[in-house]
N, C-alpha and C. Protein backbone atom coordinates (compact mmCIF):
# COMPACT_ATOMS: atom_id res chain seq x y z
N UNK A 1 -11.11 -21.20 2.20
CA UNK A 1 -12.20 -21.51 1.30
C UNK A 1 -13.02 -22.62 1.92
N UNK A 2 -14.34 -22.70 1.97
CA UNK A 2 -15.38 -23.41 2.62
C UNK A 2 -16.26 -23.15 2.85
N UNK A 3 -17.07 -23.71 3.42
CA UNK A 3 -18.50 -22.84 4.25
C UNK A 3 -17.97 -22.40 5.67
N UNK A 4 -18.53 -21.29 6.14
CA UNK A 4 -18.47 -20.74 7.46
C UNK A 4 -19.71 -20.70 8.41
N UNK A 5 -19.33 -20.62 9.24
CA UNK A 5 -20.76 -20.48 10.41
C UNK A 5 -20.41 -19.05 10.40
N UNK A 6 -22.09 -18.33 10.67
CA UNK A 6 -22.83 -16.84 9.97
C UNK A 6 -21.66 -16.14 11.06
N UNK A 7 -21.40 -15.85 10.12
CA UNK A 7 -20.60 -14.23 10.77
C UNK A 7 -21.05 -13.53 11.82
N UNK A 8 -20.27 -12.73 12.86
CA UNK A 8 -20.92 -11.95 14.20
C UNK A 8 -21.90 -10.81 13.32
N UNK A 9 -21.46 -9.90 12.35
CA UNK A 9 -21.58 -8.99 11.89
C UNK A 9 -21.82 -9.59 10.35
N UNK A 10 -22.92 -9.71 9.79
CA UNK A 10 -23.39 -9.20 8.44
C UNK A 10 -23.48 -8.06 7.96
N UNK A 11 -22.74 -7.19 7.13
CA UNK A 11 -22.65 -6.25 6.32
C UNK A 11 -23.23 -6.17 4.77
N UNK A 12 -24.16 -5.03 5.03
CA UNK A 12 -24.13 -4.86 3.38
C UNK A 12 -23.05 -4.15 2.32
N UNK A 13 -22.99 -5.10 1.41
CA UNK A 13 -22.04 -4.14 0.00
C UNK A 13 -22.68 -3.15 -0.77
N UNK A 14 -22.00 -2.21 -1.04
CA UNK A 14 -22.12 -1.14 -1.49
C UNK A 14 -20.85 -0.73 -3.10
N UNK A 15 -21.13 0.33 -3.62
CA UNK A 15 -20.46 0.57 -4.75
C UNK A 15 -20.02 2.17 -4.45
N UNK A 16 -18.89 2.72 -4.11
CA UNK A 16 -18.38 3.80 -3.83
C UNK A 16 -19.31 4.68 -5.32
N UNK A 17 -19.23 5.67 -5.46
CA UNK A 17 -19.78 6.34 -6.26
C UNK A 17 -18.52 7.32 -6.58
N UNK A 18 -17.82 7.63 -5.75
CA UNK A 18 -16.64 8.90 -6.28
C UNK A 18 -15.48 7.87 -7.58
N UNK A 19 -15.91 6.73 -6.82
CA UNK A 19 -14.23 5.49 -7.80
C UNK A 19 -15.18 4.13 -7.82
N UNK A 20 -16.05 4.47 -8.86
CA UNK A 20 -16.75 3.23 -8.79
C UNK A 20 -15.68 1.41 -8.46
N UNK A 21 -16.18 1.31 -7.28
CA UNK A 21 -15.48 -0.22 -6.94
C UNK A 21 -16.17 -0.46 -5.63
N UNK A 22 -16.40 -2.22 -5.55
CA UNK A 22 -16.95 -2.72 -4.70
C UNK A 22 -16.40 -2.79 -3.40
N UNK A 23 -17.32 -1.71 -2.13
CA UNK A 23 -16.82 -1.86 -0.83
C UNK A 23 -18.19 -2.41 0.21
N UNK A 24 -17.31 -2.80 1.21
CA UNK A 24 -18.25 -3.40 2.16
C UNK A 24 -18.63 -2.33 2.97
N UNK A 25 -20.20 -2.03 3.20
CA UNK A 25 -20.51 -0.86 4.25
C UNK A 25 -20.62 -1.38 5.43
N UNK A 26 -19.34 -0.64 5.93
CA UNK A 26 -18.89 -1.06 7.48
C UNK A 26 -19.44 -0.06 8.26
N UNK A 27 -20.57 0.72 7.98
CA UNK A 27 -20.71 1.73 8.70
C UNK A 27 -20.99 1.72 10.12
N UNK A 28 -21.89 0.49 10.23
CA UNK A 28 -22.30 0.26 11.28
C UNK A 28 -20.81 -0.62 12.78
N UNK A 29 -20.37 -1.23 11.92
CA UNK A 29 -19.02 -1.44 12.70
C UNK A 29 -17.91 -0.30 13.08
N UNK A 30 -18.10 0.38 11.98
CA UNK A 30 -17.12 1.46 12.28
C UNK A 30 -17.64 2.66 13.38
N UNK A 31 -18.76 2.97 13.51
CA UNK A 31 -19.47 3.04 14.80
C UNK A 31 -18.64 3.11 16.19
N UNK A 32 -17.53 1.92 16.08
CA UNK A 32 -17.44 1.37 17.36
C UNK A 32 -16.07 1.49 17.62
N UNK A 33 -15.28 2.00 16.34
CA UNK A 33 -14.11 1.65 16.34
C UNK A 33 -13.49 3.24 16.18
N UNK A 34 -12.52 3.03 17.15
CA UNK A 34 -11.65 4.28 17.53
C UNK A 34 -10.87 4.94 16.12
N UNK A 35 -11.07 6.12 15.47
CA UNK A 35 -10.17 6.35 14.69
C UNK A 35 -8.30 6.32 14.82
N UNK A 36 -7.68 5.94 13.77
CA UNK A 36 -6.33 5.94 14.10
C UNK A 36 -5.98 7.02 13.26
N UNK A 37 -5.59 8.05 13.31
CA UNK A 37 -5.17 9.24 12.49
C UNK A 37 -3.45 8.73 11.92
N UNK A 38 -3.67 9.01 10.83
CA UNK A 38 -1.80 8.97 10.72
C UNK A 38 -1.77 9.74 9.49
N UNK A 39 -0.61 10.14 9.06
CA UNK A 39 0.27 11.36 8.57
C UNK A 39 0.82 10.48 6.79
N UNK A 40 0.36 11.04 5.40
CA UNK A 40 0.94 10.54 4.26
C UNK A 40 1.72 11.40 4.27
N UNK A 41 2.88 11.01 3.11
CA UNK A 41 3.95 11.96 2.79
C UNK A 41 3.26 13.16 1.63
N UNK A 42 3.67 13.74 1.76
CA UNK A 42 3.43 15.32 0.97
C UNK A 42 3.79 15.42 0.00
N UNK A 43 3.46 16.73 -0.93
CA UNK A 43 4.43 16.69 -2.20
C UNK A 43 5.21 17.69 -1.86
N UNK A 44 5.32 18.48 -0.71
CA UNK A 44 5.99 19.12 -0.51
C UNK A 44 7.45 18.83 0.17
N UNK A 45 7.18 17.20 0.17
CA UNK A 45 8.38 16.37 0.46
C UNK A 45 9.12 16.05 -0.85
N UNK A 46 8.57 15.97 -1.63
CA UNK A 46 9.02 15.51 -3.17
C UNK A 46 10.36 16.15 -3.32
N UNK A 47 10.62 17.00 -3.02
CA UNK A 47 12.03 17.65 -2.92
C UNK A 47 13.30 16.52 -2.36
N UNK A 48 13.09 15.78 -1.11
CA UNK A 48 13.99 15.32 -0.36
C UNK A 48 14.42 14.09 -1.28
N UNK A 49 13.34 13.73 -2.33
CA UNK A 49 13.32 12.13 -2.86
C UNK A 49 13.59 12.48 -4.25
N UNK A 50 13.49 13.57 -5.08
CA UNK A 50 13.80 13.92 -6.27
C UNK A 50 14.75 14.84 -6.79
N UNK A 51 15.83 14.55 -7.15
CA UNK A 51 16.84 14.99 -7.89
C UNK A 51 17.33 15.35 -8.92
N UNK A 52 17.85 16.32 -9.13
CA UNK A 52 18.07 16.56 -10.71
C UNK A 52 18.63 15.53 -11.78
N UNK A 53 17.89 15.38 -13.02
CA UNK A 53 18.19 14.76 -13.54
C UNK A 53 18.32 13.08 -13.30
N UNK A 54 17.62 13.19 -12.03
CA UNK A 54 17.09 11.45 -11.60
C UNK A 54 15.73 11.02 -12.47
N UNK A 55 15.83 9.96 -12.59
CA UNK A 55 14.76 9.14 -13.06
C UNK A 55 13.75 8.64 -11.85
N UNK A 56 12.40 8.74 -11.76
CA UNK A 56 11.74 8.36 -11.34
C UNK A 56 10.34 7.10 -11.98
N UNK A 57 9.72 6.62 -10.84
CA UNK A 57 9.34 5.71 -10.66
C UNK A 57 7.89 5.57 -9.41
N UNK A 58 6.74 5.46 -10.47
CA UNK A 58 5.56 5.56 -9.70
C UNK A 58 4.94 4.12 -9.52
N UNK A 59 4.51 3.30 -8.34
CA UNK A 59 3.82 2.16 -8.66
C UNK A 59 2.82 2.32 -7.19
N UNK A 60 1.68 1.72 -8.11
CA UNK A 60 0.81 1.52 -7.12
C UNK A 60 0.35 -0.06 -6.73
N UNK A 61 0.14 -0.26 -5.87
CA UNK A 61 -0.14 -1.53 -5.08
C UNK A 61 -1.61 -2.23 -5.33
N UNK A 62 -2.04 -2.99 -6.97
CA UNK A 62 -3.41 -3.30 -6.98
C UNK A 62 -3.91 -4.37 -5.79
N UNK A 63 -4.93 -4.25 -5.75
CA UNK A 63 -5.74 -4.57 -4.64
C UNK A 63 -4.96 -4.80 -3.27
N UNK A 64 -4.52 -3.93 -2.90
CA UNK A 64 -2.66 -3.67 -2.13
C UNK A 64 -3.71 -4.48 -0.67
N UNK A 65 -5.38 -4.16 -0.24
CA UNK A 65 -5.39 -4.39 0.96
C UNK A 65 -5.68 -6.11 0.75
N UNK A 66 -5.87 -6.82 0.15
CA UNK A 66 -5.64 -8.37 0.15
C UNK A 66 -4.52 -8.66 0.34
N UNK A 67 -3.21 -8.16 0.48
CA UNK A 67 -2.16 -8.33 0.60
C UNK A 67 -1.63 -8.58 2.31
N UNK A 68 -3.04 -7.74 3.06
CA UNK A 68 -3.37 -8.26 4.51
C UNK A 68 -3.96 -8.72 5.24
N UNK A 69 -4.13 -9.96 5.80
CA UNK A 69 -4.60 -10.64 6.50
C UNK A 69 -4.73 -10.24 7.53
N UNK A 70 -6.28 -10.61 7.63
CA UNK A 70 -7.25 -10.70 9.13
C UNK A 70 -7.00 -12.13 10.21
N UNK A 71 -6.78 -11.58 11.32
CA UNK A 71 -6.53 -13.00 12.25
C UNK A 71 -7.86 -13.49 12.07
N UNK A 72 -7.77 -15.20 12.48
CA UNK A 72 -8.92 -15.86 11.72
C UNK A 72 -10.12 -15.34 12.93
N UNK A 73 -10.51 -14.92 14.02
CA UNK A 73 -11.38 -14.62 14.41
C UNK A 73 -11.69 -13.49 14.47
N UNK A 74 -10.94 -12.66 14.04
CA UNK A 74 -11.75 -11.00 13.35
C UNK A 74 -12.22 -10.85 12.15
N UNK A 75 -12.28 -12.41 11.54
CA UNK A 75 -12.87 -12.30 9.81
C UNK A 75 -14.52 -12.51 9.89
N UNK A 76 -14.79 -13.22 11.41
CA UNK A 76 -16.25 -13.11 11.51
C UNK A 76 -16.98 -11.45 11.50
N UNK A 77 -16.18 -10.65 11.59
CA UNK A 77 -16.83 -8.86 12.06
C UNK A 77 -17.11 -8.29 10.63
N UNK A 78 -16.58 -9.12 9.19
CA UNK A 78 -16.67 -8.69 7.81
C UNK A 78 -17.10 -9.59 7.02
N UNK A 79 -18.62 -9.97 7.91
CA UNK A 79 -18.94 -11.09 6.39
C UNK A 79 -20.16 -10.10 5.56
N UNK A 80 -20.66 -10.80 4.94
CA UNK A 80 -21.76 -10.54 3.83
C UNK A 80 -22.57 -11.73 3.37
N UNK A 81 -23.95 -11.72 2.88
CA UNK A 81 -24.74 -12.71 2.44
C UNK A 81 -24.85 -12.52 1.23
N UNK A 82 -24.55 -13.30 0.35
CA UNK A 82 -25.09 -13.35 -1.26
C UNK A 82 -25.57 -14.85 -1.21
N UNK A 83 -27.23 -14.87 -1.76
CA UNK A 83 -27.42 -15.63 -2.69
C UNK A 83 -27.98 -16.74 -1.39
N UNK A 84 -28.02 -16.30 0.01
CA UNK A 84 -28.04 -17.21 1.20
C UNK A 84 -27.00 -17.77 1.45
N UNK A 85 -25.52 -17.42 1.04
CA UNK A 85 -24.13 -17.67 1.39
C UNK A 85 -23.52 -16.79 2.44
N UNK A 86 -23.11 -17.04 3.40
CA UNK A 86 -22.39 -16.38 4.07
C UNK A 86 -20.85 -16.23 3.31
N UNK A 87 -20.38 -15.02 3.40
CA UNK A 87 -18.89 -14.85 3.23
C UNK A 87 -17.97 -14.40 3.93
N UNK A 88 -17.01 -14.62 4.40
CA UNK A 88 -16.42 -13.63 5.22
C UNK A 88 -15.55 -13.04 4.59
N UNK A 89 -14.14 -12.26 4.90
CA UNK A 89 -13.40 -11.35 4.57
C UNK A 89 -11.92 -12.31 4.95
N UNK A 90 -11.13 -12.75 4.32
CA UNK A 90 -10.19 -13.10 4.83
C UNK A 90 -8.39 -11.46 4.92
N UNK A 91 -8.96 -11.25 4.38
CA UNK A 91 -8.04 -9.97 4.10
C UNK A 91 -8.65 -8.38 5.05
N UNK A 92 -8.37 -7.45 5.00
CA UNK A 92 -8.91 -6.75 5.39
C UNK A 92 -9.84 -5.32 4.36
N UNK A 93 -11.07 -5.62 4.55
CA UNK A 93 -11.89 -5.12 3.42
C UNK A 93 -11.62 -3.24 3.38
N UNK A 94 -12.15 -3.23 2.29
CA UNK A 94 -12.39 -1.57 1.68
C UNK A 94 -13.79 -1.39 2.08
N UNK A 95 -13.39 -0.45 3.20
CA UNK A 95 -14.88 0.30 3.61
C UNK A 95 -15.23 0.24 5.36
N UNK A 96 -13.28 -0.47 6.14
CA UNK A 96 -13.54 -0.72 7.20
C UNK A 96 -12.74 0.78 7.33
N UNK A 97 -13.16 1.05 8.83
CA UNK A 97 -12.60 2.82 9.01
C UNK A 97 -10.80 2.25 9.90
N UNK A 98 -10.61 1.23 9.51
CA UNK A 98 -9.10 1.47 9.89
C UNK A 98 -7.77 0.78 8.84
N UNK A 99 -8.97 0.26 7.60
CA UNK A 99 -7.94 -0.06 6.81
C UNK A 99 -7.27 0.51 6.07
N UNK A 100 -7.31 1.55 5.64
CA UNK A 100 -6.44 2.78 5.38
C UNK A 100 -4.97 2.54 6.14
N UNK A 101 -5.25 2.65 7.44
CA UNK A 101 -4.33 3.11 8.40
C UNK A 101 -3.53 2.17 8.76
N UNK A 102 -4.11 0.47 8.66
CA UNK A 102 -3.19 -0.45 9.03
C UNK A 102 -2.78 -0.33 7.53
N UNK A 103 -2.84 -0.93 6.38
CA UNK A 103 -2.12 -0.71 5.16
C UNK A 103 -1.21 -0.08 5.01
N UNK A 104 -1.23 1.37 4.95
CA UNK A 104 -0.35 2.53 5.22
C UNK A 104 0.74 2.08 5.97
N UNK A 105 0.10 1.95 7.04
CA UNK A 105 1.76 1.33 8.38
C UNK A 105 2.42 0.49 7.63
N UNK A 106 1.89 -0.54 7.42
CA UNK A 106 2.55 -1.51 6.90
C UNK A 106 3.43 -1.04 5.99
N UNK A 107 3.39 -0.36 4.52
CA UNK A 107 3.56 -0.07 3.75
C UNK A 107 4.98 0.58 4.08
N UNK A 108 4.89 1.49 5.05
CA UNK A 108 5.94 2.02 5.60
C UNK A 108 7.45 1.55 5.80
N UNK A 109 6.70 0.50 6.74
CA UNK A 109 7.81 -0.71 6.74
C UNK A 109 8.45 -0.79 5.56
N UNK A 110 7.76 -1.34 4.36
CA UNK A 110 9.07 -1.31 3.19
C UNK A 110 9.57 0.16 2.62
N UNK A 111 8.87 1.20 2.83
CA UNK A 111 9.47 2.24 2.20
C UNK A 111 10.62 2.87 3.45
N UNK A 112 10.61 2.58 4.46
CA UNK A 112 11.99 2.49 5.79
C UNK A 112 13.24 1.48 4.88
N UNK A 113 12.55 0.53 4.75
CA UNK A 113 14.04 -0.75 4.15
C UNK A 113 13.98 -0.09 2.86
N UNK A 114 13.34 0.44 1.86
CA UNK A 114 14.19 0.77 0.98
C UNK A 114 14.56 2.25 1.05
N UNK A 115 14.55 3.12 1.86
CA UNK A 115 14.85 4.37 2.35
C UNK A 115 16.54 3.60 3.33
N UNK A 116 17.04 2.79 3.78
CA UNK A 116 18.11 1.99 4.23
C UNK A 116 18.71 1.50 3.22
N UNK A 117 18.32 1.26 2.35
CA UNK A 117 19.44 0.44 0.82
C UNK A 117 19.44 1.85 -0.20
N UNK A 118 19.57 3.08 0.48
CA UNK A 118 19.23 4.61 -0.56
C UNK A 118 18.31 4.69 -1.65
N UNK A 119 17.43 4.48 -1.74
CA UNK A 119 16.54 4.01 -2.71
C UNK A 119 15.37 5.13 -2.36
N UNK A 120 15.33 6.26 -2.56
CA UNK A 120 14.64 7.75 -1.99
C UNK A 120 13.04 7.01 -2.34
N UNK A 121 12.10 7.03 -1.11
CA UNK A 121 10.73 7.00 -2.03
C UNK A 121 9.77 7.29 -0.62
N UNK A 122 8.86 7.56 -1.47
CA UNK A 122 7.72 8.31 -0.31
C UNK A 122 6.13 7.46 -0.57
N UNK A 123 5.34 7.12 0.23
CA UNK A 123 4.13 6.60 0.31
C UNK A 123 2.84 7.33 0.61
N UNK A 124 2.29 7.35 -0.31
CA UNK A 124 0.27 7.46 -0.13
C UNK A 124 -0.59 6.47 -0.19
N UNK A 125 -0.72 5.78 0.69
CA UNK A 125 -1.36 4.68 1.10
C UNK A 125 -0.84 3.45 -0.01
N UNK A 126 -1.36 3.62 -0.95
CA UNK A 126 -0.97 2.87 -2.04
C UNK A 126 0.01 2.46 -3.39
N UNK A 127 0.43 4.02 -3.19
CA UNK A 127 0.97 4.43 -4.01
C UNK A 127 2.41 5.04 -3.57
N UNK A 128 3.40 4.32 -4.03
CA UNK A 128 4.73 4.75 -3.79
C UNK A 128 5.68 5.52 -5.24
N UNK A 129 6.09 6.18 -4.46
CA UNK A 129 6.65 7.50 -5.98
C UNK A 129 8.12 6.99 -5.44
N UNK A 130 9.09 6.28 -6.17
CA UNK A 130 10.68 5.98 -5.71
C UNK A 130 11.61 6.52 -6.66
N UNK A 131 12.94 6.92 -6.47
CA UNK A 131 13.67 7.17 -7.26
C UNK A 131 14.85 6.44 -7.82
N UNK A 132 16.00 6.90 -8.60
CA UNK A 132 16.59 5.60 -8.58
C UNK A 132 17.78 5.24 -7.29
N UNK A 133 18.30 4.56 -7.19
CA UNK A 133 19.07 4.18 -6.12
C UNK A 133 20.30 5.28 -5.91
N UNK A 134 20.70 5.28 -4.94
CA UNK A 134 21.63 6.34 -4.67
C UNK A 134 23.17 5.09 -4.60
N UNK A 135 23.89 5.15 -5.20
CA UNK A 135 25.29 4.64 -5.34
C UNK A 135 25.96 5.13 -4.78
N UNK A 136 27.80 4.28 -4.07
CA UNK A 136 28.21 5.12 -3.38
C UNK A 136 29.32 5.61 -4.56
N UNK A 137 29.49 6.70 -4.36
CA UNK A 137 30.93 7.59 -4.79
C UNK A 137 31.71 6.26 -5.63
N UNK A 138 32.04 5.52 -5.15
CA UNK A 138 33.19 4.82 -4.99
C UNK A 138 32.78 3.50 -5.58
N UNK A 139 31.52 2.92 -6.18
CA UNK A 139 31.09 1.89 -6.62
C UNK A 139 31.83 1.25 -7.97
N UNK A 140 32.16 0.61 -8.77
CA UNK A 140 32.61 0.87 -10.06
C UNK A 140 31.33 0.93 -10.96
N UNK A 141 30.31 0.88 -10.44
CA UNK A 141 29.17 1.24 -11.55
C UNK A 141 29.55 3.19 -12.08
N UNK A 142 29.48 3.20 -10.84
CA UNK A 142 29.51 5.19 -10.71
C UNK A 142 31.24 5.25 -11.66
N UNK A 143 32.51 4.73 -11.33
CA UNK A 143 33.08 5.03 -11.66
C UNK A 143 33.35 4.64 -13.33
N UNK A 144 32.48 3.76 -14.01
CA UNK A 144 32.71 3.09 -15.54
C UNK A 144 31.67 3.72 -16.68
N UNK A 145 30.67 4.39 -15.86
CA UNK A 145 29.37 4.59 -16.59
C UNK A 145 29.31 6.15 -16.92
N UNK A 146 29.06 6.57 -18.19
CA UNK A 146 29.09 7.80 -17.97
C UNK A 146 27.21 8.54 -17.19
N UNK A 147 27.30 9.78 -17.05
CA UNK A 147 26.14 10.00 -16.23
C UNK A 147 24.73 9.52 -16.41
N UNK A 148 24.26 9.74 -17.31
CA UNK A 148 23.03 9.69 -18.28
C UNK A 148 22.70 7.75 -17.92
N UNK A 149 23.97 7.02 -18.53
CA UNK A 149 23.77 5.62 -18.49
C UNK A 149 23.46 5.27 -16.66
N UNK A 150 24.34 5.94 -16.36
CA UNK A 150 24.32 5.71 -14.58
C UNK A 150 23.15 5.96 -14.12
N UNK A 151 22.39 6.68 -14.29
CA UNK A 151 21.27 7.24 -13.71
C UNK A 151 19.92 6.29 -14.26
N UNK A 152 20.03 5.75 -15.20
CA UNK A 152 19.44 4.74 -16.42
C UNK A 152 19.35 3.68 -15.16
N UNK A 153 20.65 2.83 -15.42
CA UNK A 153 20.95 1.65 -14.53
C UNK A 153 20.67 2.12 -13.13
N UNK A 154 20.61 3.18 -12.11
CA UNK A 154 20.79 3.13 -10.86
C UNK A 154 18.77 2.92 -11.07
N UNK A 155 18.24 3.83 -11.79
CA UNK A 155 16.89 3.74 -11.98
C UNK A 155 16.16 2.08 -12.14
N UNK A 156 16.67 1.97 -12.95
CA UNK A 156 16.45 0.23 -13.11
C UNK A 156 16.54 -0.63 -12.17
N UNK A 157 17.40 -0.66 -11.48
CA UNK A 157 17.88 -1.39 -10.19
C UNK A 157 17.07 -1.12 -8.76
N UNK A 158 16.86 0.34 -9.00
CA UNK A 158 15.19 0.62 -7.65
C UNK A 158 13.78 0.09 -8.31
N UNK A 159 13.61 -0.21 -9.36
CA UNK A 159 12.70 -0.01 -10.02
C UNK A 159 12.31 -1.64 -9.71
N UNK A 160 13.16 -2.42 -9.89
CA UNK A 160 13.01 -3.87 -9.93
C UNK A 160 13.29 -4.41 -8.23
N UNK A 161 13.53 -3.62 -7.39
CA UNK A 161 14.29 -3.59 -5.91
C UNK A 161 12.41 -3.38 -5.06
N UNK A 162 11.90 -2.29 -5.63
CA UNK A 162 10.60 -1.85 -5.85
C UNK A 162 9.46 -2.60 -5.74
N UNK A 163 9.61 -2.57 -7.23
CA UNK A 163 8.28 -3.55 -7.82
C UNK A 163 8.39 -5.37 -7.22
């Protein structure tokens, strides 16, 4: 937070029209920048992560891309002028053509660690669909609880593991 010296790149803001919300038109930067293609999970995966009679669990990540930081000299490539203010971007903005793709990665990362603690869940950029935790055989939760409650509690326990 402060004043900045003017950004390399001034961008104008724009208002998506399909999901009305405020993005920065990077068009002209994105110009320059190599696409990174990468692969969401399917629903035709939904099978591998959903089980009978499991409880599931949808959460999405609000304003999930502030959650990533721009190194401090690539925040000059996303400023904007309001008002004769320069601003820059300390996060990585909506409307650059690779923030999709770094987000996503990232994102991954935790749905790997909780895909490692059995915790079934799959990612669309923002949005993670998880199930409840997979117990072993042999836990005394599994062995004290009858099914219905087990599946309750194993749900609860991804849910808060999760969120």
């Amino acid at each position: 937070m402060g004043e900045v010296d003017p950004p390399h790149l001034v961008m104008p803001l724009t208002v998506e029209s399909a999901k009305p919300r405020l993005c920065h038109d990077n068009r002209f930067l994105n110009l320059w920048m190599d696409g990174r293609p990468f692969s969401l999970d399917h629903l035709r995966q939904l099978p591998i992560y959903v089980s009978k009679d499991a409880y599931q669990t949808v959460c999405d990540d609000k304003s999930g891309y502030d959650h990533i930081f721009l190194a401090t000299p690539s925040r000059t490539y996303f400023g904007f002028e309001w008002n004769g203010w320069y601003v820059t971007s300390n996060t990585i903005p909506f409307g650059w053509k690779l923030s999709a793709f770094v987000y996503h990665s990232t994102g991954l990362l935790v749905s790997h660690y909780f895909r490692s603690i059995r915790i079934p869940c799959s990612l669309y950029i923002d949005d993670r669909h998880s199930s409840q935790i997979r117990l072993p055989r042999d836990s005394s939760l599994v062995k004290c609880l009858d099914p219905d409650k087990l599946n309750l509690v194993s749900a609860q326990i991804a849910s808060f593991l999760v969120c």
